[in-house]
N, C-alpha and C. Protein backbone atom coordinates (compact mmCIF):
# COMPACT_ATOMS: atom_id res chain seq x y z
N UNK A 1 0.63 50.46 -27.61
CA UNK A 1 -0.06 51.22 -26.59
C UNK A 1 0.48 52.65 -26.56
N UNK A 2 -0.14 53.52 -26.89
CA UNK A 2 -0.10 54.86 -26.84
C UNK A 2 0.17 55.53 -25.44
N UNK A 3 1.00 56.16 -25.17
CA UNK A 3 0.98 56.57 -23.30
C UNK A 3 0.58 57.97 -23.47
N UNK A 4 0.21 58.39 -22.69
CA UNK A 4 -0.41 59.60 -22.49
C UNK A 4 0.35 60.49 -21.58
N UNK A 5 -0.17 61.57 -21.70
CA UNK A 5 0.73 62.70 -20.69
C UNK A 5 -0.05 63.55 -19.82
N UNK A 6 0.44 63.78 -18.66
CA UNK A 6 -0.71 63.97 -17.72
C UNK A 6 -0.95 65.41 -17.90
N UNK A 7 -2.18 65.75 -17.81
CA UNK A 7 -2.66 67.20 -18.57
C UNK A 7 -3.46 67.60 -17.19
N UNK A 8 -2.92 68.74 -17.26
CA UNK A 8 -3.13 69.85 -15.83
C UNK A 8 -2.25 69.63 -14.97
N UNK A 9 -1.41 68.97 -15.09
CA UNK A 9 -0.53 69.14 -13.58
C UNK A 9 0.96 69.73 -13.98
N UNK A 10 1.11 70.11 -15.53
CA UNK A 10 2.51 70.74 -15.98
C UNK A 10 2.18 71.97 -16.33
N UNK A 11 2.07 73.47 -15.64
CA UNK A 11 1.85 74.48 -16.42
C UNK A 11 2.43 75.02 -17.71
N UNK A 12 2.17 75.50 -18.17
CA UNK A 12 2.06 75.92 -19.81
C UNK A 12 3.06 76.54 -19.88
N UNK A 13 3.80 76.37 -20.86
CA UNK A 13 5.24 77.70 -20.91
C UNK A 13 5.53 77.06 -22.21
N UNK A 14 6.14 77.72 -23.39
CA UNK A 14 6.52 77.32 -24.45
C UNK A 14 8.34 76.53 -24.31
N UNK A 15 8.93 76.61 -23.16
CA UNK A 15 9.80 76.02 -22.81
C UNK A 15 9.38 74.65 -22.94
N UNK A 16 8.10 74.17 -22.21
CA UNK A 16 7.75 73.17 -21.92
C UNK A 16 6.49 72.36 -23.08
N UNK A 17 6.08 73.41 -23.75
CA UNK A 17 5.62 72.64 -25.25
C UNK A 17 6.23 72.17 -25.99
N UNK A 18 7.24 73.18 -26.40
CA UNK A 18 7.99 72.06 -27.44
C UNK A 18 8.67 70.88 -27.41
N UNK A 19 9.49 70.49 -26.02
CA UNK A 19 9.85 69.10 -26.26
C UNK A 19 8.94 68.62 -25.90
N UNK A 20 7.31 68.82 -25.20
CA UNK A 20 6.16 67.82 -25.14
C UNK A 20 5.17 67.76 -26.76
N UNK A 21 5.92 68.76 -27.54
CA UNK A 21 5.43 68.28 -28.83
C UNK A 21 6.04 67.29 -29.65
N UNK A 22 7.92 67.26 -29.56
CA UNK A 22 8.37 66.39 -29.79
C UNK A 22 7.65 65.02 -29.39
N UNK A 23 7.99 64.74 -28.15
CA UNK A 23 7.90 63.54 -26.94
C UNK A 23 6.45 62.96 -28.06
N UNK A 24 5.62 63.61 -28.11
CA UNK A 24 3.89 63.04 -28.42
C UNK A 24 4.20 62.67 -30.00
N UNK A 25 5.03 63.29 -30.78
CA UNK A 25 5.76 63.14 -32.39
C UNK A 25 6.44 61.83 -32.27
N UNK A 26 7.32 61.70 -31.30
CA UNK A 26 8.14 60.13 -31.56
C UNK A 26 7.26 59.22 -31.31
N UNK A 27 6.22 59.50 -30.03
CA UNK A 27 5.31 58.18 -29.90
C UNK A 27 4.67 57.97 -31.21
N UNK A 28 4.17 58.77 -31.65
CA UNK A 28 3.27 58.72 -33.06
C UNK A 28 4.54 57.68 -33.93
N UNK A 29 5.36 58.16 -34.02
CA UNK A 29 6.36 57.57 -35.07
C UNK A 29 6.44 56.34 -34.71
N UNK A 30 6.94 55.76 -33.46
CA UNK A 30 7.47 54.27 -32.83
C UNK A 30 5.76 53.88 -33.34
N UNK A 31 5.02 54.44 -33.02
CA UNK A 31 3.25 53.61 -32.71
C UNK A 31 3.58 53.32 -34.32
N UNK A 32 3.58 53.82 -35.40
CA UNK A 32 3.34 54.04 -36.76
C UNK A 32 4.35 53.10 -37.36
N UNK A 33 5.29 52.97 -36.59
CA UNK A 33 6.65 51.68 -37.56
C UNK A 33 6.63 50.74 -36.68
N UNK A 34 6.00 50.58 -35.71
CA UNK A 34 5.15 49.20 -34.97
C UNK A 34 4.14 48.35 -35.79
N UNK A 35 3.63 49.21 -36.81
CA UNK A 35 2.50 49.13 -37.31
C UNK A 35 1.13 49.25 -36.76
N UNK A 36 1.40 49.63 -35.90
CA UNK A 36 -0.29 50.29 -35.05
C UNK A 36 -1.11 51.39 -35.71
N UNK A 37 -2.26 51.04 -35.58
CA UNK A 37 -2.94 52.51 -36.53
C UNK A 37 -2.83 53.97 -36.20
N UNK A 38 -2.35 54.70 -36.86
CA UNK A 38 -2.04 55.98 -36.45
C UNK A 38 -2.83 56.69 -37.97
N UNK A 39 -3.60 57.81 -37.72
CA UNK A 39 -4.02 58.35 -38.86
C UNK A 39 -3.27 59.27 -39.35
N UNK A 40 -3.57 59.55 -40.88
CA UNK A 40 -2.17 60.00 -41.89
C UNK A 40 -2.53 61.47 -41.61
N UNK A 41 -4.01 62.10 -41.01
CA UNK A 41 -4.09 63.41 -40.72
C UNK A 41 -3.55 63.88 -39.39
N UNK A 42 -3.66 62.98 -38.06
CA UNK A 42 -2.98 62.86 -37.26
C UNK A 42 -1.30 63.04 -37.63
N UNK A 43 -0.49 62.21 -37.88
CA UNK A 43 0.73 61.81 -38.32
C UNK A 43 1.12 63.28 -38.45
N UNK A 44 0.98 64.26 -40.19
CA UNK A 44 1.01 65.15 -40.59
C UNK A 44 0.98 65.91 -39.82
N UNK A 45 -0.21 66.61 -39.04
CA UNK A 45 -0.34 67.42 -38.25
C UNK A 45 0.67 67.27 -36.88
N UNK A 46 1.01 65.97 -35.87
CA UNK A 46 2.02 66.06 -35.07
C UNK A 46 3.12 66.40 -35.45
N UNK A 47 3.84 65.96 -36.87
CA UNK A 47 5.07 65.89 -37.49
C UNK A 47 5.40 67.74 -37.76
N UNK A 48 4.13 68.66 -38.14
CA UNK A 48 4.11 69.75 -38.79
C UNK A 48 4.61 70.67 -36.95
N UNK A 49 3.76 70.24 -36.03
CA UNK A 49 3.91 70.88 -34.65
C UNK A 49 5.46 70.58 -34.43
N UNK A 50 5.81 68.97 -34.55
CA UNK A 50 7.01 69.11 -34.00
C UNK A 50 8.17 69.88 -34.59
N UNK A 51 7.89 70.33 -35.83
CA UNK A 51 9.07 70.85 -36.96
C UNK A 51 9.86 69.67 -37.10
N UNK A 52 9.26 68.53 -37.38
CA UNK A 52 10.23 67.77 -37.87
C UNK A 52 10.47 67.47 -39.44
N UNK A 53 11.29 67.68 -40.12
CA UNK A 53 11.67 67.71 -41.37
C UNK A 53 12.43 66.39 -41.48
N UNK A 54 12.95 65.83 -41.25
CA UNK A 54 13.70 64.27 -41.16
C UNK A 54 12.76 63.66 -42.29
N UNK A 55 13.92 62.57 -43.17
CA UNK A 55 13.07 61.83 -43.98
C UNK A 55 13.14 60.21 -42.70
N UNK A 56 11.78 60.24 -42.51
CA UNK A 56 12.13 58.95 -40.89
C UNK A 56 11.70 57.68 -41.96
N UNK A 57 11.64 57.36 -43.13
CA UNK A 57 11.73 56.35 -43.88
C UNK A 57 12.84 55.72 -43.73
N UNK A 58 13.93 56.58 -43.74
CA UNK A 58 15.64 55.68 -43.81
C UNK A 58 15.94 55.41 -42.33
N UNK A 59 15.38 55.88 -41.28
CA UNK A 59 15.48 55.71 -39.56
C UNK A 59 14.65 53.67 -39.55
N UNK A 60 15.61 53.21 -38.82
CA UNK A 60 15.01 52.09 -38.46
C UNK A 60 14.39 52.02 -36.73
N UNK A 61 13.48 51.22 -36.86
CA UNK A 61 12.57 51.53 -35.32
C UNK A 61 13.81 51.56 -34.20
N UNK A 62 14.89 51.31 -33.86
CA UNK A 62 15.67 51.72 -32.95
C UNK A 62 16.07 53.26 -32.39
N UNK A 63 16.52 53.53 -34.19
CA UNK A 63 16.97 55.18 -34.07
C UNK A 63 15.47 55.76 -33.86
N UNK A 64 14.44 55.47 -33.97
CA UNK A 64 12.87 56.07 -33.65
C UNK A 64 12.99 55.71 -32.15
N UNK A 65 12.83 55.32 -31.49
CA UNK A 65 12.81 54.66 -30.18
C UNK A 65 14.17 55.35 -28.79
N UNK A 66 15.35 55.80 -29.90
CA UNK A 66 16.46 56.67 -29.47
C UNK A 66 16.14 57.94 -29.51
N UNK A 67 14.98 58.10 -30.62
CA UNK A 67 15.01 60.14 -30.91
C UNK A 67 13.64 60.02 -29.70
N UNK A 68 13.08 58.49 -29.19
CA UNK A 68 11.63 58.87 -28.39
C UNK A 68 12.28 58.94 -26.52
N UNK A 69 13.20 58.46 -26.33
CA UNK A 69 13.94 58.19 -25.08
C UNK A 69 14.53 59.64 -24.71
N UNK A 70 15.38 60.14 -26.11
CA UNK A 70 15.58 61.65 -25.66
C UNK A 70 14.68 62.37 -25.72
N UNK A 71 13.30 62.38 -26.48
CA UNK A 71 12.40 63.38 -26.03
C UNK A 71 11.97 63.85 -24.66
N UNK A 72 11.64 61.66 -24.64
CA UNK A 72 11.04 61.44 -23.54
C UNK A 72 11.90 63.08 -21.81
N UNK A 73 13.32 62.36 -22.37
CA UNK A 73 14.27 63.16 -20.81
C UNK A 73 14.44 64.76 -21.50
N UNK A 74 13.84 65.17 -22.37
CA UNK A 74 14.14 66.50 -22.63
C UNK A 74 12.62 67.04 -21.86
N UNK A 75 11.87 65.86 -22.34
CA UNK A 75 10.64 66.70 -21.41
C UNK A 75 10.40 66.49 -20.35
N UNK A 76 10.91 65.34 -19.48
CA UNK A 76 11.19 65.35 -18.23
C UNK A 76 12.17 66.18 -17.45
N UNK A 77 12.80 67.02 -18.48
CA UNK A 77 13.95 67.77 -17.47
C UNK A 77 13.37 69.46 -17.39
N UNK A 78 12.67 69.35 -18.49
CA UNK A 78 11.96 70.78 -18.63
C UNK A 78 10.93 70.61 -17.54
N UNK A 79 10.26 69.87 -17.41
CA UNK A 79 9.00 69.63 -16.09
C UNK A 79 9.05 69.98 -15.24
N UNK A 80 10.94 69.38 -14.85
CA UNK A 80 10.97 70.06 -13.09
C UNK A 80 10.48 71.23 -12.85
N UNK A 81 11.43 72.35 -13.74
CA UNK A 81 11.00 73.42 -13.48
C UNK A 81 9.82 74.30 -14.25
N UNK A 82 8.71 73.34 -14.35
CA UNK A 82 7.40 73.92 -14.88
C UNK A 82 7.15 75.43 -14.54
N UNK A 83 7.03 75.54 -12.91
CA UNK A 83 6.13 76.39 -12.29
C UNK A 83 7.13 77.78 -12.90
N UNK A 84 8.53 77.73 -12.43
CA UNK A 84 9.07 79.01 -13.05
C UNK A 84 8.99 78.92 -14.53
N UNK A 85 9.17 78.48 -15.41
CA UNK A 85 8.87 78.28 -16.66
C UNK A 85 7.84 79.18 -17.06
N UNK A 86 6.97 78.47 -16.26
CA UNK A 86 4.98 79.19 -16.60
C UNK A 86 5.64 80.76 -16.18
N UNK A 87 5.83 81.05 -15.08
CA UNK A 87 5.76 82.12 -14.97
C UNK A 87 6.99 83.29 -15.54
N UNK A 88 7.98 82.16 -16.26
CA UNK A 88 8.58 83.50 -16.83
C UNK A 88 8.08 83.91 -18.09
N UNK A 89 7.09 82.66 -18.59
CA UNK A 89 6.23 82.87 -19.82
C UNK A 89 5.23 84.18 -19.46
N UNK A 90 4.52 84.05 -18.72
CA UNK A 90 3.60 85.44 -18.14
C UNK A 90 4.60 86.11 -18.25
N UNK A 91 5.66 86.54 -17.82
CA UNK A 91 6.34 87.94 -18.08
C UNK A 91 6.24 88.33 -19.27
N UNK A 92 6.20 87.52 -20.30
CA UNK A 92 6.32 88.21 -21.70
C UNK A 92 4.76 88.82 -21.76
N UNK A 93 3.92 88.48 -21.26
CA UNK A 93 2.80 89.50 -21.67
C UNK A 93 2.20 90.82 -21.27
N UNK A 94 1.45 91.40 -21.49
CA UNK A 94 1.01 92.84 -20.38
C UNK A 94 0.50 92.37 -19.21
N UNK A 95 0.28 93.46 -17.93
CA UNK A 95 0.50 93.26 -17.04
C UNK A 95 -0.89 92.91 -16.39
N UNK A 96 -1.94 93.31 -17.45
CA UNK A 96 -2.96 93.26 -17.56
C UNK A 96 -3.85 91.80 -17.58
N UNK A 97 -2.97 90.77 -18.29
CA UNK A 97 -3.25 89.83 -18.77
C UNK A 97 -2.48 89.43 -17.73
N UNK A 98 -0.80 89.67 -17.91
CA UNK A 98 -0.38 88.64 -16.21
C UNK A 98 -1.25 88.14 -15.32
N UNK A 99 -2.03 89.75 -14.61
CA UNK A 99 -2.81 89.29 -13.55
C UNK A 99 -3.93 88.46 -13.56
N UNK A 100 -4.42 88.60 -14.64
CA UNK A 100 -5.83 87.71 -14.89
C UNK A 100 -5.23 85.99 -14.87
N UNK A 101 -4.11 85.69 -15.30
CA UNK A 101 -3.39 84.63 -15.67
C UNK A 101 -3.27 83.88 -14.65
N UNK A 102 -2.38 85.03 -13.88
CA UNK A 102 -2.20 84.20 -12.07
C UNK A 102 -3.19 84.01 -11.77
N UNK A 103 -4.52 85.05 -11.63
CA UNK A 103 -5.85 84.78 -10.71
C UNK A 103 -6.33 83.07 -11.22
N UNK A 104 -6.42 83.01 -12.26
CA UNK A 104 -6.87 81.93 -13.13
C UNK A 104 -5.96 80.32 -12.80
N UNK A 105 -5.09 80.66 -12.46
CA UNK A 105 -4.52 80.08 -12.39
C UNK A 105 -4.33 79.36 -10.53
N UNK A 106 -4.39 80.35 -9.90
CA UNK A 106 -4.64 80.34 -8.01
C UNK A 106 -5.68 79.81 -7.88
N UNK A 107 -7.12 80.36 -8.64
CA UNK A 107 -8.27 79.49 -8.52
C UNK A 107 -8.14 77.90 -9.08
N UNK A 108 -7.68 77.43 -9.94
CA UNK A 108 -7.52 76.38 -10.07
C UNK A 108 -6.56 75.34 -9.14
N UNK A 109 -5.76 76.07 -8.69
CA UNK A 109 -4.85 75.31 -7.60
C UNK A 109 -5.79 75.10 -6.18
N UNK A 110 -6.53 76.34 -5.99
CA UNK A 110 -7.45 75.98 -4.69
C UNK A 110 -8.16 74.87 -5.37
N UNK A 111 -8.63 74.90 -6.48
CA UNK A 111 -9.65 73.99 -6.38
C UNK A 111 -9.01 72.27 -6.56
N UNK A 112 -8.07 72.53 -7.08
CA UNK A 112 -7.33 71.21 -6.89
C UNK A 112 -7.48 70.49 -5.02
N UNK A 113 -6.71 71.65 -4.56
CA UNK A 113 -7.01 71.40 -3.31
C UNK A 113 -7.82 71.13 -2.22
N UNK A 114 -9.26 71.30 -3.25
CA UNK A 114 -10.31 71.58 -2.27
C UNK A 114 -10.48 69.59 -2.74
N UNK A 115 -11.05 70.05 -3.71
CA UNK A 115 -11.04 67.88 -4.20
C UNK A 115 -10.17 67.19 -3.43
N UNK A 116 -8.66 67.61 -3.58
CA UNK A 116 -8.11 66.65 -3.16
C UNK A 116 -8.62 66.59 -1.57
N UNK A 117 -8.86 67.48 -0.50
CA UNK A 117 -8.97 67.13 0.52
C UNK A 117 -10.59 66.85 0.88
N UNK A 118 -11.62 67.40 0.48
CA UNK A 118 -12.82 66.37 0.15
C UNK A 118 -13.34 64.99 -0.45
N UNK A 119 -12.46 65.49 -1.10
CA UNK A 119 -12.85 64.10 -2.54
C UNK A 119 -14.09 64.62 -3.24
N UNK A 120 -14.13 63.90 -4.17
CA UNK A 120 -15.19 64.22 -5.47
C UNK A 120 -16.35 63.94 -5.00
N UNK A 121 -16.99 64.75 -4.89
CA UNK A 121 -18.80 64.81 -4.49
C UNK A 121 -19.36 63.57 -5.25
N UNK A 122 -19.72 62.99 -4.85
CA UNK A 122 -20.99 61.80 -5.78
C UNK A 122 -22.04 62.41 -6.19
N UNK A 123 -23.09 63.01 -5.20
CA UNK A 123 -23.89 63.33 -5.65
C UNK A 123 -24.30 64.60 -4.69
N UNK A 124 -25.16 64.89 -5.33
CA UNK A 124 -25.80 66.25 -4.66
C UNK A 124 -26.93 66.07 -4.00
N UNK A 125 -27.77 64.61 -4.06
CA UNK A 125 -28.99 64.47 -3.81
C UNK A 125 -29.52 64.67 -2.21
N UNK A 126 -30.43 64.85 -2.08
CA UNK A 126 -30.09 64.86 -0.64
C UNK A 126 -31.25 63.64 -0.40
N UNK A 127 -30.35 62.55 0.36
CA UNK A 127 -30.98 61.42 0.89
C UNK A 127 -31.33 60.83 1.87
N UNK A 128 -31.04 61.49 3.15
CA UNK A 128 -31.68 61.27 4.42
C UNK A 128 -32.01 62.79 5.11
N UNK A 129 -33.02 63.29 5.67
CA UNK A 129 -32.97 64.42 6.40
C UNK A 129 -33.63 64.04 8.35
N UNK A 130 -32.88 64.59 8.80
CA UNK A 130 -33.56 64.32 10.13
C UNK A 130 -35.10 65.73 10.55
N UNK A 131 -36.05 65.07 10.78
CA UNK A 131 -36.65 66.10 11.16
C UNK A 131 -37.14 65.35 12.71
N UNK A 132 -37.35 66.66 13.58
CA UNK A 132 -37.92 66.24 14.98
C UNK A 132 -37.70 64.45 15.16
N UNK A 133 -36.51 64.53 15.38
CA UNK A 133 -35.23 63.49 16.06
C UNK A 133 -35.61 62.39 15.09
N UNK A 134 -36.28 62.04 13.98
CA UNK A 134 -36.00 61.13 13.22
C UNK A 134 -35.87 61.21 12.20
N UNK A 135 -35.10 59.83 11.51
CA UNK A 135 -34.43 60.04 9.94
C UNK A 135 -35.09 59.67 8.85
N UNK A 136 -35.43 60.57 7.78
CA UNK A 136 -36.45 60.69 6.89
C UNK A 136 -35.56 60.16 5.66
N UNK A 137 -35.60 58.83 5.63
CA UNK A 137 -34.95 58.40 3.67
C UNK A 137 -35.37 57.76 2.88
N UNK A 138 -37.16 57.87 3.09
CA UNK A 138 -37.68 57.58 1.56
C UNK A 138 -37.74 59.01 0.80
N UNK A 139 -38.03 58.88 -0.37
CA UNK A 139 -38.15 60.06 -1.10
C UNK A 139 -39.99 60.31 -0.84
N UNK A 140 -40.46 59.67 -0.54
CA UNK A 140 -41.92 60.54 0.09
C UNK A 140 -41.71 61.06 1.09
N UNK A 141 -41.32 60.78 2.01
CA UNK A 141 -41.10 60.85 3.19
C UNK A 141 -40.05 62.07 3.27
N UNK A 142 -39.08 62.18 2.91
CA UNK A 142 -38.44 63.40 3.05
C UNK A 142 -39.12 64.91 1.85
N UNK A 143 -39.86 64.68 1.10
CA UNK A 143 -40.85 65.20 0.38
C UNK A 143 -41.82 65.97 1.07
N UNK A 144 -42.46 64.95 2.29
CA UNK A 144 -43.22 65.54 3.03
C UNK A 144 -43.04 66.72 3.90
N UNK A 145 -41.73 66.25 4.13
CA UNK A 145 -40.88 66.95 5.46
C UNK A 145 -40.33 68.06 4.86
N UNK A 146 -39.89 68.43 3.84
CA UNK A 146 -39.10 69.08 3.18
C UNK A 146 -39.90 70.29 2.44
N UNK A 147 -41.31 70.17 1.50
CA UNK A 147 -42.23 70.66 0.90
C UNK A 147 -42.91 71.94 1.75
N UNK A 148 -43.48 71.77 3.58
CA UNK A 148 -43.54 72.80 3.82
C UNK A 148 -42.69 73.75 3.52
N UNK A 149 -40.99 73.42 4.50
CA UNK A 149 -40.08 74.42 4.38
C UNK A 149 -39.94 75.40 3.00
N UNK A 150 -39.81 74.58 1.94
CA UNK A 150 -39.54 75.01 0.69
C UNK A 150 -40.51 75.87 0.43
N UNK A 151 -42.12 75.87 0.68
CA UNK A 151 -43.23 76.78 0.53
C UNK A 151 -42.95 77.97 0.97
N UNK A 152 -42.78 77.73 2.47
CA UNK A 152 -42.46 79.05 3.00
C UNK A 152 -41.58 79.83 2.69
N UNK A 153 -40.34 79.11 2.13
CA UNK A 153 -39.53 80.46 1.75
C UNK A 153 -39.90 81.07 0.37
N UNK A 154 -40.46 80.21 -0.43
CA UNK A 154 -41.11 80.59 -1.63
C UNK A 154 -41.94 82.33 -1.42
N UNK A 155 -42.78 81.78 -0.51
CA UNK A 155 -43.76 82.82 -0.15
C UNK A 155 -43.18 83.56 0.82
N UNK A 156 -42.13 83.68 1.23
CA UNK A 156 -41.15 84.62 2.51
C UNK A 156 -41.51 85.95 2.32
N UNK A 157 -41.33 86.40 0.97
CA UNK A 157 -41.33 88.06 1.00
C UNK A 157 -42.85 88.79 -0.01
N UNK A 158 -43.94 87.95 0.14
CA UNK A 158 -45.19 88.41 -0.28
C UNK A 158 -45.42 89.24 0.73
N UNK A 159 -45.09 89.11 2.22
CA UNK A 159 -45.35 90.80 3.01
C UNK A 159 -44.66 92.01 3.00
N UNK A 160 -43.67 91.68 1.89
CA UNK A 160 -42.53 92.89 1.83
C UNK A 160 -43.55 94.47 1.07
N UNK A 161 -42.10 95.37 1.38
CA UNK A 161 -43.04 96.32 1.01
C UNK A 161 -43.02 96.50 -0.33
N UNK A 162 -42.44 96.15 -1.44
CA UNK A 162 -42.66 95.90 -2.67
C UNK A 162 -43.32 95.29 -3.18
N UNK A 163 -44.35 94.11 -2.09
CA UNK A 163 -44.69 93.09 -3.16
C UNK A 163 -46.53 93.39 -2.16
N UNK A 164 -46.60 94.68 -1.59
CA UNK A 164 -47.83 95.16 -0.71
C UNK A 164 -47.80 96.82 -1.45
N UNK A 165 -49.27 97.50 -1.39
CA UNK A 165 -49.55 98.24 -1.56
C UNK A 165 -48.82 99.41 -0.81
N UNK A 166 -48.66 100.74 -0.90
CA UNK A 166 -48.67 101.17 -2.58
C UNK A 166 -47.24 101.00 -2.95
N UNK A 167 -46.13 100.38 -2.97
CA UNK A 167 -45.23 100.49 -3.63
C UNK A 167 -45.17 99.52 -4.79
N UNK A 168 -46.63 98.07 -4.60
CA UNK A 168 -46.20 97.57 -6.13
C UNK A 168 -47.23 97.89 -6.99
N UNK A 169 -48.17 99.08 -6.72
CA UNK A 169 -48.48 99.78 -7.54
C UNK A 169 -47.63 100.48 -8.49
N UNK A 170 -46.92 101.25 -7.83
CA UNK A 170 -45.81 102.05 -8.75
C UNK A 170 -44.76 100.83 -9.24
N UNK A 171 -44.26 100.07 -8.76
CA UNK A 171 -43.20 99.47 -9.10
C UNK A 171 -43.55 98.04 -9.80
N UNK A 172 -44.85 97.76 -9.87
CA UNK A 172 -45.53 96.30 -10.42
C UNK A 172 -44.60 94.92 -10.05
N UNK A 173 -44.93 93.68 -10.36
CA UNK A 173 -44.35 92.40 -9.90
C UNK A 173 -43.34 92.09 -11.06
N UNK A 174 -43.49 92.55 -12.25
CA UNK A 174 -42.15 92.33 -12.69
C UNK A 174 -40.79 93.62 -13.02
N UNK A 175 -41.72 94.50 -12.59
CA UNK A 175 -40.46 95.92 -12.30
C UNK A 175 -41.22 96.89 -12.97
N UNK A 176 -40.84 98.25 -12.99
CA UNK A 176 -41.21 99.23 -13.92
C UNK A 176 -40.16 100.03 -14.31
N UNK A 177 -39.41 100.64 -15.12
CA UNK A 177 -38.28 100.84 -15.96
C UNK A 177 -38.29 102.24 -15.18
N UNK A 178 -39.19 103.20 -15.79
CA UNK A 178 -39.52 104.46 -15.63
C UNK A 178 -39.19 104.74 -14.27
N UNK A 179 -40.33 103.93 -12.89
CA UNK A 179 -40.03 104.49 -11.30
C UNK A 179 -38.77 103.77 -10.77
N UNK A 180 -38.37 103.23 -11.56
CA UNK A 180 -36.40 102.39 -11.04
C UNK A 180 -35.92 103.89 -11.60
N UNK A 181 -35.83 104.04 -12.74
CA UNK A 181 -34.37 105.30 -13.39
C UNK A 181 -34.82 106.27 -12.33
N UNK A 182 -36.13 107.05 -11.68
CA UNK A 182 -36.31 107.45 -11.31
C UNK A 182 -35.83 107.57 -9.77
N UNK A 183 -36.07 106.56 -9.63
CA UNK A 183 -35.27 106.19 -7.67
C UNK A 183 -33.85 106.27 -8.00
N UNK A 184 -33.06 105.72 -9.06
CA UNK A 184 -31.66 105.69 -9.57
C UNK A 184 -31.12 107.38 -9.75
N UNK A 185 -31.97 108.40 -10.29
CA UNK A 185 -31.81 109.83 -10.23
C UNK A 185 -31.83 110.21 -9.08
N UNK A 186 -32.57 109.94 -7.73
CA UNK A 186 -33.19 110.69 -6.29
C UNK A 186 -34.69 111.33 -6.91
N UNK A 187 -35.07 111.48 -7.57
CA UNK A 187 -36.68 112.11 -8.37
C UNK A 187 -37.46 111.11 -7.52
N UNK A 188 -37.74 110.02 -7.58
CA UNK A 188 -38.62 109.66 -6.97
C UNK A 188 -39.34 109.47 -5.72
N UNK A 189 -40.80 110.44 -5.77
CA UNK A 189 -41.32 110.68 -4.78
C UNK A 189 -42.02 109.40 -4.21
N UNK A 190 -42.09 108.88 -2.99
CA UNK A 190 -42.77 107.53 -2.84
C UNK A 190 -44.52 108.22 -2.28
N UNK A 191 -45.13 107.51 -2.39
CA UNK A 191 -46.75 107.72 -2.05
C UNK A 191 -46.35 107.46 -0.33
N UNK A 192 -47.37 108.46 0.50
CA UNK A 192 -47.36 108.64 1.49
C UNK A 192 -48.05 107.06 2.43
């Protein structure tokens, strides 16, 4: 059984990659002299991340299982201190990128937060509506109820003055290039 490592809740810092590249290298190894299927492009490629050079042919599954126990606490000790980690990693870059990093990074923590204290939306549908004190939850039925409203706002701004004479003369229903740059300069004279 392959264990996994929990992804998004350890921020990123190269402090904290490399012994989680190790840690994911020994599992591969113990999984692989278990005899569990592990692929030889897989294998290669973890072995190449971890820099491991070891000939692990002459290692018997114990000493594999000893180099996976210390990974294991090298990357548990680096974890604690993820959050400074991450951020002394941002110091090494411009200041430019820092900030985008943190922002990116704050938004994702709100949003952690927002789930965790909502919980995960099911659905979006909307399945009961009350209109004039009663509850509408067939889908005809809230269809009915629902279809005016939706019309009207559809049609909300056909009395506007863009979408009424004379301004969508000059300005037409899907725009006109020419009397926009023109209002965008101050040049444009409007019809009386």
């Amino acid at each position: 059984m392959q264990e996994s490592l929990p992804r998004g809740k350890v921020s990123f810092s190269e402090a904290i990659d490399v012994p989680k590249r190790l840690l994911i290298f020994w599992q591969t190894a113990v999984r692989r002299r278990k005899g569990l299927r592990v692929s030889v492009n897989l294998w290669k490629h973890r072995k190449k991340k971890a820099k491991i050079d070891l000939n692990l042919k002459e290692m018997s599954l114990d000493d594999l299982e000893v180099q996976l126990l210390l990974a294991r606490s090298a990357y548990q000790k680096a974890k604690k201190d993820h959050v400074a980690l991450c951020e002394a990693f941002w110091d090494t870059f411009d200041p430019k990128v820092q900030d985008r990093l943190k922002r990116h990074e704050q938004a994702r923590n709100l949003g952690r937060m927002a789930r965790a204290i909502n919980g995960k939306l099911d659905s979006l549908q909307v399945k009961v509506v009350e209109h004039e004190g009663s509850l509408c939850d067939t889908n005809e039925r809230i269809e009915e109820v629902l279809l005016p409203v939706n019309k009207a706002k559809v049609h909300s701004s056909e009395d506007t003055d863009f979408l009424t004479s004379p301004l969508v003369e000059d300005f037409g229903y899907q725009g006109n290039e020419q009397t926009e740059n023109s209002v965008l300069q101050g040049t444009y004279v409007p019809p009386p």
